[in-house]
Every structure is written in structure tokens, then in C-alpha cells.
Protein backbone atom coordinates (compact mmCIF):
# COMPACT_ATOMS: atom_id res chain seq x y z
CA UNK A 1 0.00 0.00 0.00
CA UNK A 2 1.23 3.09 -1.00
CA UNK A 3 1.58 6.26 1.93
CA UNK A 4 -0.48 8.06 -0.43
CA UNK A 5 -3.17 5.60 0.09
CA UNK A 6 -2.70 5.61 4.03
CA UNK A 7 -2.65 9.54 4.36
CA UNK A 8 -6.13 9.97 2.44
CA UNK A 9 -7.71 6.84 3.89
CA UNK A 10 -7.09 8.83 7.39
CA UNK A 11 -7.71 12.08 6.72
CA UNK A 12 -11.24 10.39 5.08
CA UNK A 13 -11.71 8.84 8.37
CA UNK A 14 -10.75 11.78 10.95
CA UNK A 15 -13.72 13.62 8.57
CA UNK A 16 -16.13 10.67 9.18
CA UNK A 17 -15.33 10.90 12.72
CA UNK A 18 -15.12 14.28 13.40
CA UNK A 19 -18.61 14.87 11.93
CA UNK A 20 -20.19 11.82 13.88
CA UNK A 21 -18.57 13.05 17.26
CA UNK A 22 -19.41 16.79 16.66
CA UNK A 23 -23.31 15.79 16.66
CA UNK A 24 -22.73 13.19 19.72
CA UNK A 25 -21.45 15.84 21.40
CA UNK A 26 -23.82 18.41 21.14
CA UNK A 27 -26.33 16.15 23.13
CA UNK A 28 -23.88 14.95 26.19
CA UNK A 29 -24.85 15.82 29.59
CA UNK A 30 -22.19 15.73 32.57
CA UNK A 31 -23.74 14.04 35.74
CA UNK A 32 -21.59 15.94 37.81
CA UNK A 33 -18.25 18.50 38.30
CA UNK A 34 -15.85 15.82 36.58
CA UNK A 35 -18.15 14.84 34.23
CA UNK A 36 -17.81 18.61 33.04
CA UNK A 37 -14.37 18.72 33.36
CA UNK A 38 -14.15 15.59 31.43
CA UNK A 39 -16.47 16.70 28.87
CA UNK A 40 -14.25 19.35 27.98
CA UNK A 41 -11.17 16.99 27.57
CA UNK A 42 -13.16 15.42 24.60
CA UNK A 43 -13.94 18.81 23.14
CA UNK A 44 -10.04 19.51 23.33
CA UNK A 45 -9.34 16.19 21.66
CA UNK A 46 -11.68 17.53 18.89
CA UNK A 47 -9.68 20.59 18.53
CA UNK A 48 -6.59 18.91 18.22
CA UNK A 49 -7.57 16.87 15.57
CA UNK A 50 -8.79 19.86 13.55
CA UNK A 51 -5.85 21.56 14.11
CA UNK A 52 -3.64 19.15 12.98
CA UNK A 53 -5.95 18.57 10.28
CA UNK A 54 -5.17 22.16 9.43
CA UNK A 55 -1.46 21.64 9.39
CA UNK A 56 -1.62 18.68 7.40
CA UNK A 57 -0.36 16.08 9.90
CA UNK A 58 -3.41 13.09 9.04
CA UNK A 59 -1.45 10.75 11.70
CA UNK A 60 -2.01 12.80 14.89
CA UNK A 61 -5.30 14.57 13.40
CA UNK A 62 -6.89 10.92 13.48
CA UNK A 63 -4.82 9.56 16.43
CA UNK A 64 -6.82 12.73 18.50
CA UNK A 65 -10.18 12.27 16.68
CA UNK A 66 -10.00 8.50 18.41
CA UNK A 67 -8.76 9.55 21.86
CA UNK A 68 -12.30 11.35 21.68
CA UNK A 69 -14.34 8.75 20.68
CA UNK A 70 -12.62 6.45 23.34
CA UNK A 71 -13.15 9.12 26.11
CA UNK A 72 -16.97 9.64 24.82
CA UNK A 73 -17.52 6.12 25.48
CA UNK A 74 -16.10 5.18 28.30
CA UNK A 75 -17.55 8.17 29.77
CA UNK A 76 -21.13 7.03 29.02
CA UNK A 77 -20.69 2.75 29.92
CA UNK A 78 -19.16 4.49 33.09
CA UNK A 79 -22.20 6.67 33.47
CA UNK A 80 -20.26 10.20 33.77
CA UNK A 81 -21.98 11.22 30.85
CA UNK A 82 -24.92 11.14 29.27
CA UNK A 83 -25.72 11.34 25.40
């Protein structure tokens, strides 16, 4: 597989991603103080990946995108959040 390949295959998915979380977000609740704390974390993690999306680094723009999506979910099995 060529790196051409790889690099638009992720910057395809952070774009999947990043629109799927941006609506998810938009409906999550904190239960509490570290729920809102944690909250924000994600919406960092969002901003990372656009920023690096920006810069043209695909690796770290998806790698941040996922870090998201993991901290959304665990977040809501754990019951800190609620979307």
C-alpha cells in the first residue's frame, strides 16, 4: 500500500469521525463537576484533531479524533456522561 493511500484513507476517516462526534457531542450531559471537566477533555481532543488537520499532519489529526471517541464512550458505559 502506497503512503499516499494511508494519508487519504485517514484524513477520510478523521472527517467521518469528526462529523459523527461533533453531533454526539452536542447532546452529552455531565452528571456531575468531573463529568464537566471531562467533557471538555473530549472537546479539546476535537480541537486537536482539527488543528492538525489544518497543518496537514493526518497521523495525529486521526490519532486525536480517536482519543475522543474512546473518552466519549467510556464516559457514558461508566455513566459520567450522558448522550
Amino acid at each position: 500500500m502506497k503512503n499516499e493511500n494511508i494519508e487519504t484513507d485517514l484524513k477520510r476517516e478523521t472527517a467521518k469521525w469528526t462529523k459523527r462526534i461533533e453531533k454526539e457531542i452536542k447532546k452529552a450531559k455531565a452528571k456531575n463537576k468531573k463529568g464537566e471537566a471531562l467533557l471538555e477533555n473530549i472537546r479539546a481532543y476535537i480541537d486537536d484533531s482539527k488543528y492538525f488537520t489544518k497543518k496537514g499532519d493526518p497521523i495525529r489529526a486521526f490519532e486525536a479524533i480517536i482519543w475522543a471517541w474512546s473518552w466519549l464512550e467510556i464516559l457514558k458505559e461508566l455513566k459520567v456522561l450522558s448522550v
